[in-house]
C-alpha atoms as a PDB file:
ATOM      1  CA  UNK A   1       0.000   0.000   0.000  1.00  0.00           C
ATOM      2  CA  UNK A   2       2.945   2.047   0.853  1.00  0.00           C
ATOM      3  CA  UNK A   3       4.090   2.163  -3.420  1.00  0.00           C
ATOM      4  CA  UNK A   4       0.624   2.328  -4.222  1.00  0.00           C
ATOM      5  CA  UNK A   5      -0.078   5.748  -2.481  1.00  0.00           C
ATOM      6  CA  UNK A   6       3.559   6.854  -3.176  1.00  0.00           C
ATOM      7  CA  UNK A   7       2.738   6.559  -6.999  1.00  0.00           C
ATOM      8  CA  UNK A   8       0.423   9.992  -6.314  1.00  0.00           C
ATOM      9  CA  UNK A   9       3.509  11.748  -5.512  1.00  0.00           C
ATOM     10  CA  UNK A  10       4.304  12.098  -9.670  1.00  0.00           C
ATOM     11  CA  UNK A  11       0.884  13.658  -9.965  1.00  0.00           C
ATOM     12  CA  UNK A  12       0.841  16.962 -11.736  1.00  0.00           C
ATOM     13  CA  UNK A  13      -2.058  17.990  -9.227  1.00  0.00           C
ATOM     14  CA  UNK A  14      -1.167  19.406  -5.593  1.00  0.00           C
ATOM     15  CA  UNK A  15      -4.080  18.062  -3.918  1.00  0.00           C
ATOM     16  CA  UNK A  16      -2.814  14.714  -4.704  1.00  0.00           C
ATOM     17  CA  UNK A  17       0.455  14.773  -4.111  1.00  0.00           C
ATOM     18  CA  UNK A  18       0.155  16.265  -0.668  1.00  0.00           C
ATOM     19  CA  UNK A  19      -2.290  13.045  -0.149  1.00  0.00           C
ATOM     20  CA  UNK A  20      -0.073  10.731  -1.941  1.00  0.00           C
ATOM     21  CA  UNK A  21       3.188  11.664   0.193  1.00  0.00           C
ATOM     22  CA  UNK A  22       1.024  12.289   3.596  1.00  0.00           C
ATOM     23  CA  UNK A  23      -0.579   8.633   3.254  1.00  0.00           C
ATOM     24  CA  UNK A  24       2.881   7.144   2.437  1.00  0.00           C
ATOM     25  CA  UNK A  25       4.260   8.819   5.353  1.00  0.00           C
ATOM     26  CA  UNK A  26       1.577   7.490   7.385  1.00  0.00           C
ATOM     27  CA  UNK A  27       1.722   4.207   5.910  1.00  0.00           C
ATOM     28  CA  UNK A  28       5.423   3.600   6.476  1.00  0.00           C
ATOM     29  CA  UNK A  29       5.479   5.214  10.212  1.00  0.00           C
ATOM     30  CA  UNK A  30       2.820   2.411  10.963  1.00  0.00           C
ATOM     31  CA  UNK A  31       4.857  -0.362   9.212  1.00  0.00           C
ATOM     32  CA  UNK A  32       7.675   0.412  11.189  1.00  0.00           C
ATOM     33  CA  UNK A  33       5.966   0.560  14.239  1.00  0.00           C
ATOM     34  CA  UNK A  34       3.904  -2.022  13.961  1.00  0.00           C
ATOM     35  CA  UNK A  35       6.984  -4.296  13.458  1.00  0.00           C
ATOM     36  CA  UNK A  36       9.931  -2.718  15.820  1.00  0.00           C
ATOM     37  CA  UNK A  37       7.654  -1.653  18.537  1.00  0.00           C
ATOM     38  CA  UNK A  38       5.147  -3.881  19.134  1.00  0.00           C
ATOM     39  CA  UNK A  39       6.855  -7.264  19.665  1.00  0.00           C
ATOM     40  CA  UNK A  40       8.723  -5.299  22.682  1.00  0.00           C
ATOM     41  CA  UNK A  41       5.795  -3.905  24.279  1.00  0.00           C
ATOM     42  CA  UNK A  42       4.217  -7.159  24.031  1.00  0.00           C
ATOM     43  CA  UNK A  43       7.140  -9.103  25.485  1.00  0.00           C
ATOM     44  CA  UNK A  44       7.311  -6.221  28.355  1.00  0.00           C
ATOM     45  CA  UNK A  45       3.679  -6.364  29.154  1.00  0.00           C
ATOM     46  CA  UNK A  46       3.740 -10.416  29.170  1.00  0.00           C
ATOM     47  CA  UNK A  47       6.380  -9.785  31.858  1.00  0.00           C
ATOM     48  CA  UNK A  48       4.111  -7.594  34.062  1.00  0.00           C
ATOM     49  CA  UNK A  49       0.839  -8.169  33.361  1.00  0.00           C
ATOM     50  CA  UNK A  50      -0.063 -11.777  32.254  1.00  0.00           C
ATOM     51  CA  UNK A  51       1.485 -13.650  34.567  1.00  0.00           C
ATOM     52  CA  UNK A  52       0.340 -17.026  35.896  1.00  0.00           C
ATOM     53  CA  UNK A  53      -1.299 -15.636  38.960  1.00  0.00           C
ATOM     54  CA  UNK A  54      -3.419 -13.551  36.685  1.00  0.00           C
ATOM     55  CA  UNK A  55      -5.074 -16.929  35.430  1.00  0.00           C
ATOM     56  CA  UNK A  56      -4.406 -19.186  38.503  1.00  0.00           C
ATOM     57  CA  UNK A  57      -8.377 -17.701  39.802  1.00  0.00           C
ATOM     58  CA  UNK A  58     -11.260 -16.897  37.905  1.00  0.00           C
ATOM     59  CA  UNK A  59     -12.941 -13.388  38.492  1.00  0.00           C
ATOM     60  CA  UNK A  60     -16.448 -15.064  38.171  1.00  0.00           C
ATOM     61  CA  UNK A  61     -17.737 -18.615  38.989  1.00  0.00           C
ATOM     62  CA  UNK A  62     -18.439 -21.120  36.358  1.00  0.00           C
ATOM     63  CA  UNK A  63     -21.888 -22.727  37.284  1.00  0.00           C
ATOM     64  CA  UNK A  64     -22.279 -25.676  35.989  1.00  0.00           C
ATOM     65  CA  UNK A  65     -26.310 -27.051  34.403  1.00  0.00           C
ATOM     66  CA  UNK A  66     -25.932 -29.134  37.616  1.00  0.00           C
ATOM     67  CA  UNK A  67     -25.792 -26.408  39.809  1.00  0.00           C
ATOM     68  CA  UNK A  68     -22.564 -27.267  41.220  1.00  0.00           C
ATOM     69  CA  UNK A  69     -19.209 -23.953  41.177  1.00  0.00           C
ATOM     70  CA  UNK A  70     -16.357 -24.510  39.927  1.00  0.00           C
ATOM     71  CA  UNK A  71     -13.725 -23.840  43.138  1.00  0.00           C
ATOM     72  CA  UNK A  72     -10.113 -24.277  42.242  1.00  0.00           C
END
């Protein structure tokens, strides 16, 4: 999508070359996010956050058809 907006840029119209190089911009900054940033921030929030005693309890009981809770 990136070289598909960035083909606007050769445009002989303003209005879409400003779009063309402002989408690419966009397009790229996300890209590059998406795959430098993200993988750490979800590796630092598994640290932190989802740990095993997050899961170990369930906020609400299960009840079962038979009427009996699920305690663990």
């Amino acid at each position: 999508m990136f070289f598909g907006f960035s083909t606007f840029t050769i445009s002989s119209f303003g209005g879409t070359v400003a779009l063309g190089a402002l989408v690419s911009a966009t397009l790229l900054f996300a890209m590059l996010s998406n795959l430098l940033l993200l993988p750490s921030m979800l590796l630092s929030l598994e640290r932190s956050i989802a740990n095993e005693r997050t899961f170990k309890k369930l906020p609400i009981p299960i009840i079962h058809k038979d009427g009996d809770d699920e305690q663990e």
